[in-house]
PDB file of N, CA and C in Angstrom:
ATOM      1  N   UNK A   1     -41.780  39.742  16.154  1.00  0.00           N
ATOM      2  CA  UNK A   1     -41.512  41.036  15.581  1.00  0.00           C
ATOM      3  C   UNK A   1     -41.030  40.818  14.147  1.00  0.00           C
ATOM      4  N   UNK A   2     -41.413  41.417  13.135  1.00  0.00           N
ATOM      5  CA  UNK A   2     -41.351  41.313  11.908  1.00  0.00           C
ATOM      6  C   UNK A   2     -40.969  42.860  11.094  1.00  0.00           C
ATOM      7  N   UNK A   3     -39.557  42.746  10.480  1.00  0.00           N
ATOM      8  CA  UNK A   3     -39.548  43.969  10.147  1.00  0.00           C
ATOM      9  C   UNK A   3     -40.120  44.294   8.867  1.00  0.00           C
ATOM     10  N   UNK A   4     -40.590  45.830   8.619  1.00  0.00           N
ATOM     11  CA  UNK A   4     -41.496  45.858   7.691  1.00  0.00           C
ATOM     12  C   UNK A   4     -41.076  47.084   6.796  1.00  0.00           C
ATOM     13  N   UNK A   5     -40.263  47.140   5.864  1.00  0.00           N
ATOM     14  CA  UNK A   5     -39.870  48.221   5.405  1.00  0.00           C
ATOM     15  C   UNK A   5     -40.666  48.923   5.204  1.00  0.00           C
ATOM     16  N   UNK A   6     -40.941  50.530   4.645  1.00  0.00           N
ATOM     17  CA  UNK A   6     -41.532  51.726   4.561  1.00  0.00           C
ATOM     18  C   UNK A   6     -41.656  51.394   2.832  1.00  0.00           C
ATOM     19  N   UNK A   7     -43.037  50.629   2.595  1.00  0.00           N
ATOM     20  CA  UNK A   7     -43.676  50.412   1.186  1.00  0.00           C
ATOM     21  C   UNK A   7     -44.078  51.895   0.698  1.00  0.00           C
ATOM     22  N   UNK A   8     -43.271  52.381  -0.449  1.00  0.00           N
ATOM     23  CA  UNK A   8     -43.700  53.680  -0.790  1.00  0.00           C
ATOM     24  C   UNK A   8     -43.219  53.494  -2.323  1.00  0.00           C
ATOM     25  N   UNK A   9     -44.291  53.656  -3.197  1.00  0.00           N
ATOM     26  CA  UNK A   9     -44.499  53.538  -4.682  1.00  0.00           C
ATOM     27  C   UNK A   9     -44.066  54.848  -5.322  1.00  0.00           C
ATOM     28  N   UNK A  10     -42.772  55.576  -5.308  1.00  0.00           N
ATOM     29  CA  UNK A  10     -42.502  56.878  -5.976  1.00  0.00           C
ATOM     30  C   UNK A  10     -41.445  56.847  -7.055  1.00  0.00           C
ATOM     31  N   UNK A  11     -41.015  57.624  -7.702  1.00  0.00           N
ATOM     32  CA  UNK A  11     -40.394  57.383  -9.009  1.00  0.00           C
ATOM     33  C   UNK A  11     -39.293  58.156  -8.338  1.00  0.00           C
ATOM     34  N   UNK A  12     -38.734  58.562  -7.411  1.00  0.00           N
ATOM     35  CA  UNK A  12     -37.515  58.613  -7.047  1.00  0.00           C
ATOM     36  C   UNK A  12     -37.052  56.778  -6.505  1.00  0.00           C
ATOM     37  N   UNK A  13     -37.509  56.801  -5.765  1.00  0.00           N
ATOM     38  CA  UNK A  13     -37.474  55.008  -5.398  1.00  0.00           C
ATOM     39  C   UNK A  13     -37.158  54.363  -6.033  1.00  0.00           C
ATOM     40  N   UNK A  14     -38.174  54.232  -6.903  1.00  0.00           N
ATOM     41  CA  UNK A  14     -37.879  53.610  -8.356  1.00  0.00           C
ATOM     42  C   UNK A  14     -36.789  53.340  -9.166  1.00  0.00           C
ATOM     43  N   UNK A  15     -36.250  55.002  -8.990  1.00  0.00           N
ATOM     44  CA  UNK A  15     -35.375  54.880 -10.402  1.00  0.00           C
ATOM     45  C   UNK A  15     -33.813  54.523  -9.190  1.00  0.00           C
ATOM     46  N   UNK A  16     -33.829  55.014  -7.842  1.00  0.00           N
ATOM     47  CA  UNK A  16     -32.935  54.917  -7.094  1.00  0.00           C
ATOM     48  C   UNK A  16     -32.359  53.327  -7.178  1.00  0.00           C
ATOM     49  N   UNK A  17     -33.337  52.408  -6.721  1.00  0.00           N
ATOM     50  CA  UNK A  17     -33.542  50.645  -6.873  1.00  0.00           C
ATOM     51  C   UNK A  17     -33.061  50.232  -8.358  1.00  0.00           C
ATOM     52  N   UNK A  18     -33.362  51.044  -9.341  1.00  0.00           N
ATOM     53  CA  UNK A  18     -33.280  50.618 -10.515  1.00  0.00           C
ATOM     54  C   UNK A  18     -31.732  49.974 -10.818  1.00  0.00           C
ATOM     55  N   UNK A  19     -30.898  50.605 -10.375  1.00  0.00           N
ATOM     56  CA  UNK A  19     -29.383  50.581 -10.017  1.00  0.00           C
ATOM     57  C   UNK A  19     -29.010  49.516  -9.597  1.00  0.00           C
ATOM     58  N   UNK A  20     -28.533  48.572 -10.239  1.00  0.00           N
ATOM     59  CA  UNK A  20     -28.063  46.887  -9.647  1.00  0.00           C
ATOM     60  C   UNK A  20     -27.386  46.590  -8.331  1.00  0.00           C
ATOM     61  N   UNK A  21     -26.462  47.655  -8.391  1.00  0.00           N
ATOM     62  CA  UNK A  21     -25.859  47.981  -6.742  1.00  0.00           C
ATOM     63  C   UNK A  21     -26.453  48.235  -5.606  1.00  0.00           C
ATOM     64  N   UNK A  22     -26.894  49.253  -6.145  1.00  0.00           N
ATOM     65  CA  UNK A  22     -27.902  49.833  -4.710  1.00  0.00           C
ATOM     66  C   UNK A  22     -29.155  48.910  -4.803  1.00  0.00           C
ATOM     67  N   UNK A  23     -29.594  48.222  -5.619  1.00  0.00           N
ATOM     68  CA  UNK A  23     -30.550  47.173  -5.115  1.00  0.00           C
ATOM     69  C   UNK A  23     -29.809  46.206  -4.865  1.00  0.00           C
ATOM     70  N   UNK A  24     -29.235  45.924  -4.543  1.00  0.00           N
ATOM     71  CA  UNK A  24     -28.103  44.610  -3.901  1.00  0.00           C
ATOM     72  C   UNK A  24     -27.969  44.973  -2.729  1.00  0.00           C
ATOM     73  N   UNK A  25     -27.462  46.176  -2.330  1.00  0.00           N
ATOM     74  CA  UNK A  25     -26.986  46.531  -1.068  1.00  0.00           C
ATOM     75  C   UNK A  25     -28.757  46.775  -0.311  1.00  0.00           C
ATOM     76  N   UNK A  26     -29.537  47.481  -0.651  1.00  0.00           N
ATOM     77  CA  UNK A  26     -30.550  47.599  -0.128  1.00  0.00           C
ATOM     78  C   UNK A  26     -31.365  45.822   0.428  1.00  0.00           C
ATOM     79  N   UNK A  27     -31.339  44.707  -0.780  1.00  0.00           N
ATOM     80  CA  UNK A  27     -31.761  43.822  -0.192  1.00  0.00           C
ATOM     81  C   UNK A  27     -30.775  42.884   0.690  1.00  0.00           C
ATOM     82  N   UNK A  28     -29.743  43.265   0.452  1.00  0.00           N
ATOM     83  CA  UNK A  28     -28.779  42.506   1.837  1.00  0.00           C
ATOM     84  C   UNK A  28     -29.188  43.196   3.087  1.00  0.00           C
ATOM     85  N   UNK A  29     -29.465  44.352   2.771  1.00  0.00           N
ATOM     86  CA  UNK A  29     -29.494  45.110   4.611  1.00  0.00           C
ATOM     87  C   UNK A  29     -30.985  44.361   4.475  1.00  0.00           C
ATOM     88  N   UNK A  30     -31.554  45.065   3.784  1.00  0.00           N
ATOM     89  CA  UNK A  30     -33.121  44.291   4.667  1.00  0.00           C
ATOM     90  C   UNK A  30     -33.004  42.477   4.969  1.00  0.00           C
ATOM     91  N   UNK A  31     -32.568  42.131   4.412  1.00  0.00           N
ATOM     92  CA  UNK A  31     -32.514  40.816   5.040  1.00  0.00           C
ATOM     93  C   UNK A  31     -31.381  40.676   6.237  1.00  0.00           C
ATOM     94  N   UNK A  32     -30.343  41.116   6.247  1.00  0.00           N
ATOM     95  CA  UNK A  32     -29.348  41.472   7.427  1.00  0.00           C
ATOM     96  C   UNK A  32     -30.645  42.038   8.784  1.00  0.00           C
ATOM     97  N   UNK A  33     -31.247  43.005   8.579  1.00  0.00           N
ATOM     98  CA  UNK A  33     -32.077  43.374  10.048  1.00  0.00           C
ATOM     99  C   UNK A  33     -33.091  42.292  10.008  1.00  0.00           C
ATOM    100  N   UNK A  34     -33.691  41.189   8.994  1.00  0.00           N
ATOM    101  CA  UNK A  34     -34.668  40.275   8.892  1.00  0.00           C
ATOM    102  C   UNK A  34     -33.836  39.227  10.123  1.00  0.00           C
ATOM    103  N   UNK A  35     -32.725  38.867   9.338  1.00  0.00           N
ATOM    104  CA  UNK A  35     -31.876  38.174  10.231  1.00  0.00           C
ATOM    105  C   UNK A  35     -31.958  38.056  11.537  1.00  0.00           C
ATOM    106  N   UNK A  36     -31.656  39.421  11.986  1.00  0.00           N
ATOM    107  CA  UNK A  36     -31.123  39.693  13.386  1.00  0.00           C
ATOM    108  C   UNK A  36     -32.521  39.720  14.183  1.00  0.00           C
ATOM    109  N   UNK A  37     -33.632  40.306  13.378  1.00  0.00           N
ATOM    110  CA  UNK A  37     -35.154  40.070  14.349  1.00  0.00           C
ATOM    111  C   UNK A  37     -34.991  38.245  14.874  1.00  0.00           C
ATOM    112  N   UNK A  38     -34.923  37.636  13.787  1.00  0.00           N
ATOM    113  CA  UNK A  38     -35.288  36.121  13.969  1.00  0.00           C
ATOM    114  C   UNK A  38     -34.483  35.653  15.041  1.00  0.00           C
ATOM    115  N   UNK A  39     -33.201  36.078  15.215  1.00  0.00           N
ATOM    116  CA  UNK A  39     -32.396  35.666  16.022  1.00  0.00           C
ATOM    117  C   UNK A  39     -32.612  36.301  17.232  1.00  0.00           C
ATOM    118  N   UNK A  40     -33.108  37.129  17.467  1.00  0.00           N
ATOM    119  CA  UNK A  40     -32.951  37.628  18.934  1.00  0.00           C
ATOM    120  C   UNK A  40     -34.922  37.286  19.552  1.00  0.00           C
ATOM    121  N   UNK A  41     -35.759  36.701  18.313  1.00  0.00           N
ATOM    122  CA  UNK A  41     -36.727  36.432  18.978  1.00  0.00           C
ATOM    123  C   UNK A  41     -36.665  34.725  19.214  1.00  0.00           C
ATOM    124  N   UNK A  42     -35.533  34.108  18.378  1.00  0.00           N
ATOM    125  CA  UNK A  42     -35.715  32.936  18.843  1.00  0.00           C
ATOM    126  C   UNK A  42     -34.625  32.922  19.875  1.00  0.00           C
ATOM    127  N   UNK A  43     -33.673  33.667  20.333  1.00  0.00           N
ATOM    128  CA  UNK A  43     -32.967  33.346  21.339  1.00  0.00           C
ATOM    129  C   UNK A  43     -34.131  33.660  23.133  1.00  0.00           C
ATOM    130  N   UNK A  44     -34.852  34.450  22.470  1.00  0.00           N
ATOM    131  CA  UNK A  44     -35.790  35.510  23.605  1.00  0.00           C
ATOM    132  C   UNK A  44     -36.827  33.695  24.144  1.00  0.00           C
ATOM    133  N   UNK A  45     -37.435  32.949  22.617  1.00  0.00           N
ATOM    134  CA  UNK A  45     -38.185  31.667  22.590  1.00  0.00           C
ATOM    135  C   UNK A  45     -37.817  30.945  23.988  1.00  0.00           C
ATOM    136  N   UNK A  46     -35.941  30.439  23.463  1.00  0.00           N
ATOM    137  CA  UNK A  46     -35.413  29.708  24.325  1.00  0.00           C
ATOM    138  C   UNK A  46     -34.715  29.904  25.726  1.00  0.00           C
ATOM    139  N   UNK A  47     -35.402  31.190  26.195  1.00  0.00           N
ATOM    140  CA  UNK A  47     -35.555  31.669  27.523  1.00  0.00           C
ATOM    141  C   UNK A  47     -34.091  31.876  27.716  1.00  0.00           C
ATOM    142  N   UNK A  48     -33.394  32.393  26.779  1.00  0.00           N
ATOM    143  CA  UNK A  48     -31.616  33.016  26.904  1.00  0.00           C
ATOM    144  C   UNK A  48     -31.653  34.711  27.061  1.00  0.00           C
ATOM    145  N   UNK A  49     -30.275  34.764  27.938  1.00  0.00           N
ATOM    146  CA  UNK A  49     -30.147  36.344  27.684  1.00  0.00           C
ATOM    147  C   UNK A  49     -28.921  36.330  26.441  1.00  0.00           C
ATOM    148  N   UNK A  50     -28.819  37.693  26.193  1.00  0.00           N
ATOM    149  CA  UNK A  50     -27.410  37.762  25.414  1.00  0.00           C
ATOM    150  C   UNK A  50     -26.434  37.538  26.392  1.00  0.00           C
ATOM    151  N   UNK A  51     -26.366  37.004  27.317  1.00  0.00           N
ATOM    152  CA  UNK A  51     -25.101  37.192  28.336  1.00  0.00           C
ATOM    153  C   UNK A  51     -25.249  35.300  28.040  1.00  0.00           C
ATOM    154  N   UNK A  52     -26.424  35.002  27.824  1.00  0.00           N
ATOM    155  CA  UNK A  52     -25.868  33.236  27.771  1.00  0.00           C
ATOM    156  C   UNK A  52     -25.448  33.177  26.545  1.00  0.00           C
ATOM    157  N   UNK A  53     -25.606  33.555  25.324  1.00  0.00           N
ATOM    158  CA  UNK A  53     -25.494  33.634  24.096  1.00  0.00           C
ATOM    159  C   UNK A  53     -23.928  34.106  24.054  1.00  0.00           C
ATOM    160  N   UNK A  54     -23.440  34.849  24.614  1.00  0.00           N
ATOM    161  CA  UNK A  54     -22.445  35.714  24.776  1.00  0.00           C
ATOM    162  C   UNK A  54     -21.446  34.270  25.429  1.00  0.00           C
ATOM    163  N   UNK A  55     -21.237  33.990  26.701  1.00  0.00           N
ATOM    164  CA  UNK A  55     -20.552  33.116  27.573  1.00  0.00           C
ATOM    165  C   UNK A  55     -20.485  31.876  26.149  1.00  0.00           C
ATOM    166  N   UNK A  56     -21.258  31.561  25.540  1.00  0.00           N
ATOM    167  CA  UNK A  56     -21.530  30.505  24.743  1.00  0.00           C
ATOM    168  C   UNK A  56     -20.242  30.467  23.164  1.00  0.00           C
ATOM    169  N   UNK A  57     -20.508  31.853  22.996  1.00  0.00           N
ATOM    170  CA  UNK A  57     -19.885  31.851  21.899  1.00  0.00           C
ATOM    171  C   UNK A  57     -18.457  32.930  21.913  1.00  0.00           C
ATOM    172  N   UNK A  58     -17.842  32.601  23.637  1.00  0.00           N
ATOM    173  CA  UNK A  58     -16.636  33.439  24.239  1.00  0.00           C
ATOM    174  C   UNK A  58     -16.889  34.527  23.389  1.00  0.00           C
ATOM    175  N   UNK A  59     -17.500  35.706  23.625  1.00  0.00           N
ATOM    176  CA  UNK A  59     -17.602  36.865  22.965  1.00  0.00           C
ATOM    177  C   UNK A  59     -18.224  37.940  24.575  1.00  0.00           C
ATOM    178  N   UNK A  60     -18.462  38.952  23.855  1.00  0.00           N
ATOM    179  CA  UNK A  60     -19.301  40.146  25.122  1.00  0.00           C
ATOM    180  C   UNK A  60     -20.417  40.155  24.718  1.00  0.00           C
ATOM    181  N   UNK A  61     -21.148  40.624  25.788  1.00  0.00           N
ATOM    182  CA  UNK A  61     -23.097  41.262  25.697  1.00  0.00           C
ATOM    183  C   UNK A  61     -22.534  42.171  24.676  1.00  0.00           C
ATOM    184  N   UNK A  62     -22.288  43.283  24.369  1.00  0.00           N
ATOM    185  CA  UNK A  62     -22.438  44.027  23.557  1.00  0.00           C
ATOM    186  C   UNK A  62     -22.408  43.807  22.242  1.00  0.00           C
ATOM    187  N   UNK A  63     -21.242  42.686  22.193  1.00  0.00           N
ATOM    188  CA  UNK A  63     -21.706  41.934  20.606  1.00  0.00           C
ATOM    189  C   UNK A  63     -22.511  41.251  19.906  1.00  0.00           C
ATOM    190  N   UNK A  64     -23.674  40.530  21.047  1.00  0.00           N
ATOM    191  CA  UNK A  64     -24.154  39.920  20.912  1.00  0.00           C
ATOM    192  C   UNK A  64     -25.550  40.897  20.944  1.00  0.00           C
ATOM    193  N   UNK A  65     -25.524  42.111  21.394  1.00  0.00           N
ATOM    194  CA  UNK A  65     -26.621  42.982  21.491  1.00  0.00           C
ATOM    195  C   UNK A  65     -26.208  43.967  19.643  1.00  0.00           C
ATOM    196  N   UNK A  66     -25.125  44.052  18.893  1.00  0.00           N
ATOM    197  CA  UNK A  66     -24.824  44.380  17.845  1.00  0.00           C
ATOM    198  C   UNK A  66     -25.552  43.608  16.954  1.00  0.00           C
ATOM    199  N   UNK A  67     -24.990  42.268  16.795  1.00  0.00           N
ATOM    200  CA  UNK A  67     -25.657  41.588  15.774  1.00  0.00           C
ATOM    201  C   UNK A  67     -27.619  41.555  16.066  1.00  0.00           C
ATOM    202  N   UNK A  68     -27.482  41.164  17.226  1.00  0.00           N
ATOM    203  CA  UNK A  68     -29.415  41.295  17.146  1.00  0.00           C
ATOM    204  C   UNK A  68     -30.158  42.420  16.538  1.00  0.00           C
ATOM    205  N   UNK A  69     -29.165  43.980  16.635  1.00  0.00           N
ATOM    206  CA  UNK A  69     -29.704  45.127  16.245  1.00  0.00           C
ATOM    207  C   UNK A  69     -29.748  45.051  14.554  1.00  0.00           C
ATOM    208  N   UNK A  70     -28.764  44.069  14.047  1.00  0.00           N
ATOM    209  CA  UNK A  70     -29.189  44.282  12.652  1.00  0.00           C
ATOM    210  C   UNK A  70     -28.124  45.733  12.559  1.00  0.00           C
ATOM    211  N   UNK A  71     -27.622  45.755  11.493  1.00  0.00           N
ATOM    212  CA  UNK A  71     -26.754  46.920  11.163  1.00  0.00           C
ATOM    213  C   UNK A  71     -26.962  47.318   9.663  1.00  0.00           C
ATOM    214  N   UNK A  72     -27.177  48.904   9.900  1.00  0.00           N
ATOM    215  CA  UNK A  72     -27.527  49.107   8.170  1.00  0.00           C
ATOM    216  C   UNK A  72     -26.270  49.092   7.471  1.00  0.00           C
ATOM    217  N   UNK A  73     -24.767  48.925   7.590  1.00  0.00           N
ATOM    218  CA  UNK A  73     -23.870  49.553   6.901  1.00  0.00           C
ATOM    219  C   UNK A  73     -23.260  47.679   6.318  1.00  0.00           C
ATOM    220  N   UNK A  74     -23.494  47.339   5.380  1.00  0.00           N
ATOM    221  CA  UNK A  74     -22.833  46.315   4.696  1.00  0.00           C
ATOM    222  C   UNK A  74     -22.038  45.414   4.991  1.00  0.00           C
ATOM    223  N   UNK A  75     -20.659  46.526   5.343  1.00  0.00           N
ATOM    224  CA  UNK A  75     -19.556  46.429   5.189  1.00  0.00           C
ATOM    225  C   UNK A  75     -19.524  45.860   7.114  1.00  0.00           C
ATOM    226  N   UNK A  76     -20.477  45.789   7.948  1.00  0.00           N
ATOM    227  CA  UNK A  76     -20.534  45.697   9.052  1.00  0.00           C
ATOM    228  C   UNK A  76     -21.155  44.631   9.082  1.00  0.00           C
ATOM    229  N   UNK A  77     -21.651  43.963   8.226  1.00  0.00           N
ATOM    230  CA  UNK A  77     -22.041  42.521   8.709  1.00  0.00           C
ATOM    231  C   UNK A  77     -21.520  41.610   9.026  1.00  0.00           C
ATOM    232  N   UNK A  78     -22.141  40.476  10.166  1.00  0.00           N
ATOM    233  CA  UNK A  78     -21.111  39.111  10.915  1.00  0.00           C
ATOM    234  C   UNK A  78     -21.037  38.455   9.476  1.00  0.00           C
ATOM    235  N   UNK A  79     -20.047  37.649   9.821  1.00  0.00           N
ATOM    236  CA  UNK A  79     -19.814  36.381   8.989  1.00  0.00           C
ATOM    237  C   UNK A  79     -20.760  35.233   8.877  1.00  0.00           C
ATOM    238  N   UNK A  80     -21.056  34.921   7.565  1.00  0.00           N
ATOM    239  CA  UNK A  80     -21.714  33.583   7.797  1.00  0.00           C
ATOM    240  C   UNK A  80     -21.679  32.834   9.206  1.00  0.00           C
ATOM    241  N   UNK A  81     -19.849  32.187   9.209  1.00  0.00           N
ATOM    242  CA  UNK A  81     -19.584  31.721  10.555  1.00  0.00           C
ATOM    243  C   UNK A  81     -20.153  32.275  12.115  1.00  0.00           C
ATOM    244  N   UNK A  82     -20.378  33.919  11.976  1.00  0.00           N
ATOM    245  CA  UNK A  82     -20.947  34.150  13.451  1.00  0.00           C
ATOM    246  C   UNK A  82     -22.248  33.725  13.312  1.00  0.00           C
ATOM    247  N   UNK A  83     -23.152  33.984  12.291  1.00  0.00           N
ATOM    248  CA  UNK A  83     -24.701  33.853  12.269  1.00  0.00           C
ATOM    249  C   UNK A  83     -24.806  31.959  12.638  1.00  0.00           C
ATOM    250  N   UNK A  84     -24.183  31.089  12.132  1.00  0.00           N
ATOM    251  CA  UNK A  84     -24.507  30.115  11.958  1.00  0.00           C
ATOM    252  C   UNK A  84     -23.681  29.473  13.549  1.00  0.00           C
ATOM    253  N   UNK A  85     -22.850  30.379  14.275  1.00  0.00           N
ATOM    254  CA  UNK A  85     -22.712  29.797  15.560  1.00  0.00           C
ATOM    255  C   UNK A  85     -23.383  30.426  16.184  1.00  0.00           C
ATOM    256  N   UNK A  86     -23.843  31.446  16.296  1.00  0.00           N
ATOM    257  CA  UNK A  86     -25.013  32.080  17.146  1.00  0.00           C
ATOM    258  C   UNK A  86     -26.313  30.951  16.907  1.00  0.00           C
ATOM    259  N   UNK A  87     -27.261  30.824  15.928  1.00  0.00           N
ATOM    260  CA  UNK A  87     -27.965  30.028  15.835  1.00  0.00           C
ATOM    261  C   UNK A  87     -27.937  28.674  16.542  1.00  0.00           C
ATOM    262  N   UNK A  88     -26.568  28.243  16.006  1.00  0.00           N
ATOM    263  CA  UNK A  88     -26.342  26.751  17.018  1.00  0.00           C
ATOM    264  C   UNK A  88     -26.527  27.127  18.487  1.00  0.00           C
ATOM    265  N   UNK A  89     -25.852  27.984  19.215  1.00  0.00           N
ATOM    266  CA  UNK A  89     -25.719  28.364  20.671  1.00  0.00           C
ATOM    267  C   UNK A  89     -27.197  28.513  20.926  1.00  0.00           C
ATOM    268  N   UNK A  90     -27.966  28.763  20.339  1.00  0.00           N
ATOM    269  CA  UNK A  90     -29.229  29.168  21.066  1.00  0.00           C
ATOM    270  C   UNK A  90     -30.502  28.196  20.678  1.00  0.00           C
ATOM    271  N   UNK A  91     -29.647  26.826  19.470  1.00  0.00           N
ATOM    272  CA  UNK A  91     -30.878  25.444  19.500  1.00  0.00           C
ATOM    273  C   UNK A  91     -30.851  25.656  18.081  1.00  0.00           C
ATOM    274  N   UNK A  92     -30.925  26.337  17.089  1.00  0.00           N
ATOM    275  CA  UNK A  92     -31.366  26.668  15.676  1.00  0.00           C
ATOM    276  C   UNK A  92     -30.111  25.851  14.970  1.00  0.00           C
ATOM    277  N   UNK A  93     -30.500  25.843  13.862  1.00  0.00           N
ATOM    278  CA  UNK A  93     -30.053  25.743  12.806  1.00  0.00           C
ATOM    279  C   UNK A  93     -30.184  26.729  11.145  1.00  0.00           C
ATOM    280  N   UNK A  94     -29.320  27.458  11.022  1.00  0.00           N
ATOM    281  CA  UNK A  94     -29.251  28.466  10.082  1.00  0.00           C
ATOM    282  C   UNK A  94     -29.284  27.706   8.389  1.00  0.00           C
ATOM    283  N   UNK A  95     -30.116  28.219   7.635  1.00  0.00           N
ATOM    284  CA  UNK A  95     -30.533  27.521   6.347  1.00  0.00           C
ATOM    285  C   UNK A  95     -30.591  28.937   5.221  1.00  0.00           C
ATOM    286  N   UNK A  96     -29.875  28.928   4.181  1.00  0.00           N
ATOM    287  CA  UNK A  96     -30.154  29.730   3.157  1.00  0.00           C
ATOM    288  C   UNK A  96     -30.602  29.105   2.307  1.00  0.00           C
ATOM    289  N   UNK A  97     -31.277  29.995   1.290  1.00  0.00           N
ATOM    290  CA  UNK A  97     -32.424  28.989   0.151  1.00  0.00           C
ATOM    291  C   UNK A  97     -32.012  30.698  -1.148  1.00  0.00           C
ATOM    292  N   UNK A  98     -31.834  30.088  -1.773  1.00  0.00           N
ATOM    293  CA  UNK A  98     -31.604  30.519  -3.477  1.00  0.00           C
ATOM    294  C   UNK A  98     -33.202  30.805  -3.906  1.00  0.00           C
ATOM    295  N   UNK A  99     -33.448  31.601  -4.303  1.00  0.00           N
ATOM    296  CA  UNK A  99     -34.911  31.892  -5.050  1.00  0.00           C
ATOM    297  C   UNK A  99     -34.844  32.427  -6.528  1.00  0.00           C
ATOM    298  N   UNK A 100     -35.448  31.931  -7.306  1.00  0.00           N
ATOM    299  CA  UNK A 100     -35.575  33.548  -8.448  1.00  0.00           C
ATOM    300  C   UNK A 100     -36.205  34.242  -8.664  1.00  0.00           C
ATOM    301  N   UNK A 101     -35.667  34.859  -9.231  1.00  0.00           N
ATOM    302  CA  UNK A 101     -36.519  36.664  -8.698  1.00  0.00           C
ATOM    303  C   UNK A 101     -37.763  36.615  -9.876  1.00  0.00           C
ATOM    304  N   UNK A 102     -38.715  37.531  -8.537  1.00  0.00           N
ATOM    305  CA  UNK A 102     -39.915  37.317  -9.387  1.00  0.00           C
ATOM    306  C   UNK A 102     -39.940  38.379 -10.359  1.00  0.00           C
ATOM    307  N   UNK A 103     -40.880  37.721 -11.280  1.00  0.00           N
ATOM    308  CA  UNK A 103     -41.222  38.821 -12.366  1.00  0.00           C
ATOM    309  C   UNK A 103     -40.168  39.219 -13.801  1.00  0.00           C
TER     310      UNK A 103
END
């Protein structure tokens, strides 16, 4: 499953993104729900429920059903530290990579 934002070329968009903030916050969430797809299809790979994921990383199903959902609000995202022990618990290894921006 691959999330696919709503590609729409309009000059409200435009000028909305144009805004250093709100394009900051917009590409953290989309990569925040990018995140949480990868993680709940590679936990799904290694034949886990969130209840093993959960027992693993002393936490509840429901938290572990939170972070997979991906959350649009910022200020609600796990910590580095949860993403990168979730990953371990379920075989992965979590990797960030620096890019520069195109164009």
């Amino acid at each position: 499953m691959t999330y696919n934002p709503v590609r729409r070329s309009n000059e409200l968009r435009d000028n909305i993104l144009a805004d250093s903030e709100t394009r900051a916050v917009y590409e953290a969430t989309k990569l925040q729900i990018e995140l949480a797809l990868q993680l709940k299809e590679a936990r799904i790979k290694r034949n886990m429920t969130q209840e093993d994921v959960a027992m693993l990383l002393h936490t509840k199903t429901p938290a572990i059903s939170r972070l997979e959902k991906g959350h649009e609000n910022v200020k609600s995202f796990p910590s580095l530290l949860t993403l990168v022990k979730f990953a371990s618990a379920i075989g992965y290894e979590l990797k960030i990579n620096l890019e520069p921006i195109k164009g």
